[in-house]
C-alpha atoms as a PDB file:
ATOM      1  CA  UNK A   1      -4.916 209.133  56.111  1.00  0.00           C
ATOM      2  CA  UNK A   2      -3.505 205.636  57.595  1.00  0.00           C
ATOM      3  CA  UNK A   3      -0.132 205.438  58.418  1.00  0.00           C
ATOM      4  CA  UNK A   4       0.211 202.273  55.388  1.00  0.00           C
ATOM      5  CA  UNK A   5      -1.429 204.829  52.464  1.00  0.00           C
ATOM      6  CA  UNK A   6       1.258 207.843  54.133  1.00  0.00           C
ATOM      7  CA  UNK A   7       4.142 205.117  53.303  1.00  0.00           C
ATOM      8  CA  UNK A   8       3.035 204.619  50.031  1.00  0.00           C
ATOM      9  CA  UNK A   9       3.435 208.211  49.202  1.00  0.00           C
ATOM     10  CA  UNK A  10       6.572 208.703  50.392  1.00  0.00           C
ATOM     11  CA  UNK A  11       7.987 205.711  48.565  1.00  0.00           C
ATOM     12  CA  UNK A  12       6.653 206.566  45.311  1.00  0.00           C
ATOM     13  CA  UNK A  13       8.187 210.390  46.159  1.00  0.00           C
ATOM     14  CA  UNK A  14      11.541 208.914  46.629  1.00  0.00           C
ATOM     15  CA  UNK A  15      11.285 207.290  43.289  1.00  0.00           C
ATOM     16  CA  UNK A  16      10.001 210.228  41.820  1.00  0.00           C
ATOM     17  CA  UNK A  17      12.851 212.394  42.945  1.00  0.00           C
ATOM     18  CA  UNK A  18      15.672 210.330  43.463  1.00  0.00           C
ATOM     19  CA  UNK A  19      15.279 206.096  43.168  1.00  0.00           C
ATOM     20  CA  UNK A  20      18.695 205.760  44.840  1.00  0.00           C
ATOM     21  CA  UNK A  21      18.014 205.164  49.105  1.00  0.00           C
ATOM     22  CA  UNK A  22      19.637 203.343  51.604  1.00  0.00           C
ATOM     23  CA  UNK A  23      17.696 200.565  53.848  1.00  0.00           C
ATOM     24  CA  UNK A  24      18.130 198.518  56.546  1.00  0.00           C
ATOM     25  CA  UNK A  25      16.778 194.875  56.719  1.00  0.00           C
ATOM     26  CA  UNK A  26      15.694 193.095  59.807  1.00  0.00           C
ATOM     27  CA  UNK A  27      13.844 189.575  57.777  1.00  0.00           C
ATOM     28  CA  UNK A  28      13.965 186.791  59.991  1.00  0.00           C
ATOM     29  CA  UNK A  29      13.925 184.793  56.920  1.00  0.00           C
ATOM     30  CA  UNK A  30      16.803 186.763  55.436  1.00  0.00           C
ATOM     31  CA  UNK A  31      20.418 186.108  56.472  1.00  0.00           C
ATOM     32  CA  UNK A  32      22.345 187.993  57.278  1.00  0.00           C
ATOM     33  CA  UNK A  33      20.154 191.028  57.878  1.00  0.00           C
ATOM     34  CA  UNK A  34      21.181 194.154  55.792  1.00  0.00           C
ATOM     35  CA  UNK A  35      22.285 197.423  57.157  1.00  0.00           C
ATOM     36  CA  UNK A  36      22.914 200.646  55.317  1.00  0.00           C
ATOM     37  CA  UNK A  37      22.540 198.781  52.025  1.00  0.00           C
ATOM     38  CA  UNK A  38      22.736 200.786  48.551  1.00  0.00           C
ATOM     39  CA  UNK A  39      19.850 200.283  46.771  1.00  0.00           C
ATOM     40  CA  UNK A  40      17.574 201.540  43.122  1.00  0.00           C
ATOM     41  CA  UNK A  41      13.493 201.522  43.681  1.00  0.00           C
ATOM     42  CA  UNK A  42      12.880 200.331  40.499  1.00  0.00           C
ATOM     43  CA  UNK A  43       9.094 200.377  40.083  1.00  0.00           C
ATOM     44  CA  UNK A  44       6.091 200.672  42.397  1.00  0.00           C
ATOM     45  CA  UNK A  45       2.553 198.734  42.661  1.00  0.00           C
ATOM     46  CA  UNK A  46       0.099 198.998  44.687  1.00  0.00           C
ATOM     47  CA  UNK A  47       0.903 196.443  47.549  1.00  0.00           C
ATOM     48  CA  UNK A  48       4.757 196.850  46.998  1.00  0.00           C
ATOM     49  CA  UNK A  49       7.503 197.959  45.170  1.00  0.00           C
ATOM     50  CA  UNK A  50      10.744 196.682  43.904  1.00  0.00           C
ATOM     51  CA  UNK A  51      14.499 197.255  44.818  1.00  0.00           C
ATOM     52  CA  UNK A  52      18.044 196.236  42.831  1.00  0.00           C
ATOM     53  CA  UNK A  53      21.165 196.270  44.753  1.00  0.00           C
ATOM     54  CA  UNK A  54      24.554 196.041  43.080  1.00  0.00           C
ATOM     55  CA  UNK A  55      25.182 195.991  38.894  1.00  0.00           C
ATOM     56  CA  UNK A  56      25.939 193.779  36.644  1.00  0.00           C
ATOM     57  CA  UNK A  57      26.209 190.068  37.513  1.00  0.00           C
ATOM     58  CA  UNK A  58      26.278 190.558  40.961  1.00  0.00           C
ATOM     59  CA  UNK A  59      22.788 192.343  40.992  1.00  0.00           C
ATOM     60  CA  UNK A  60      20.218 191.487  43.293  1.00  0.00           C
ATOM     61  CA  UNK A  61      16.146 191.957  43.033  1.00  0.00           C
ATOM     62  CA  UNK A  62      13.841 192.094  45.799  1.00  0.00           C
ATOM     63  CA  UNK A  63      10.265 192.834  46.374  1.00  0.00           C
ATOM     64  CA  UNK A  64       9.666 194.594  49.588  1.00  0.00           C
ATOM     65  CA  UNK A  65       5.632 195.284  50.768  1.00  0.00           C
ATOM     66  CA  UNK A  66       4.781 198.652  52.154  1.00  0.00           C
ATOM     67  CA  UNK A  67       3.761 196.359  55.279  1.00  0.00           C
ATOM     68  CA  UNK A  68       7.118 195.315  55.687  1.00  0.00           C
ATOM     69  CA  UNK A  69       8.270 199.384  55.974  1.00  0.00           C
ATOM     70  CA  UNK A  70       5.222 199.973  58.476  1.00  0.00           C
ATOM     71  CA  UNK A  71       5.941 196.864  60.494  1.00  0.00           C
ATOM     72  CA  UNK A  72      10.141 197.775  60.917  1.00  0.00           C
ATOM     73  CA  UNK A  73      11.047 194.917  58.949  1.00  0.00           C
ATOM     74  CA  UNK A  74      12.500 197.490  56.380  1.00  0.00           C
ATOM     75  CA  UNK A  75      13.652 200.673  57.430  1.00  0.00           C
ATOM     76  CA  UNK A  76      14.443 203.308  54.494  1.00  0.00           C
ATOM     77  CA  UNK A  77      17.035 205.655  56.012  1.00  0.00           C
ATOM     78  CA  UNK A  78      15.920 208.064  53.836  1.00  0.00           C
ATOM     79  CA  UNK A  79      12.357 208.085  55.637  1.00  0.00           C
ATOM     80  CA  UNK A  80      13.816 208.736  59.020  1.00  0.00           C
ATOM     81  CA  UNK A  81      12.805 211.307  61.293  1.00  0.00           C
END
């Protein structure tokens, strides 16, 4: 099983059992970065999965790949070892 297919499965087990985790960001293209941020998986595809942070107006979507988890660019706390 490759490491990308392993990551898969434990992000649709997290939204399985409980949507609500905690990630860090480190996007270049993203600033600031995000650390220890609150956030809802929302639904999950086959290349990637989506994430809402806050409520009401001040909610935020993103789209995160499962490459971004298995290159660091997204770490979910939760998924720590």
């Amino acid at each position: 099983m490759s490491e990308l297919t392993l990551i898969k499965q434990q992000v649709r087990n997290l939204y399985e059992t409980d949507p609500h985790i905690h990630i860090n960001v480190y996007i270049p293209r993203l600033k600031p970065n995000i650390k220890n941020a609150e956030v809802v998986i929302t639904g999950i595809y086959p290349n990637l999965f989506r994430i809402e942070q806050g409520s009401g107006s001040e909610r935020r979507r993103y789209t995160v790949q499962y490459t971004e988890v298995l290159t660091k660019q997204v770490e979910i706390i939760e998924l720590k070892n």
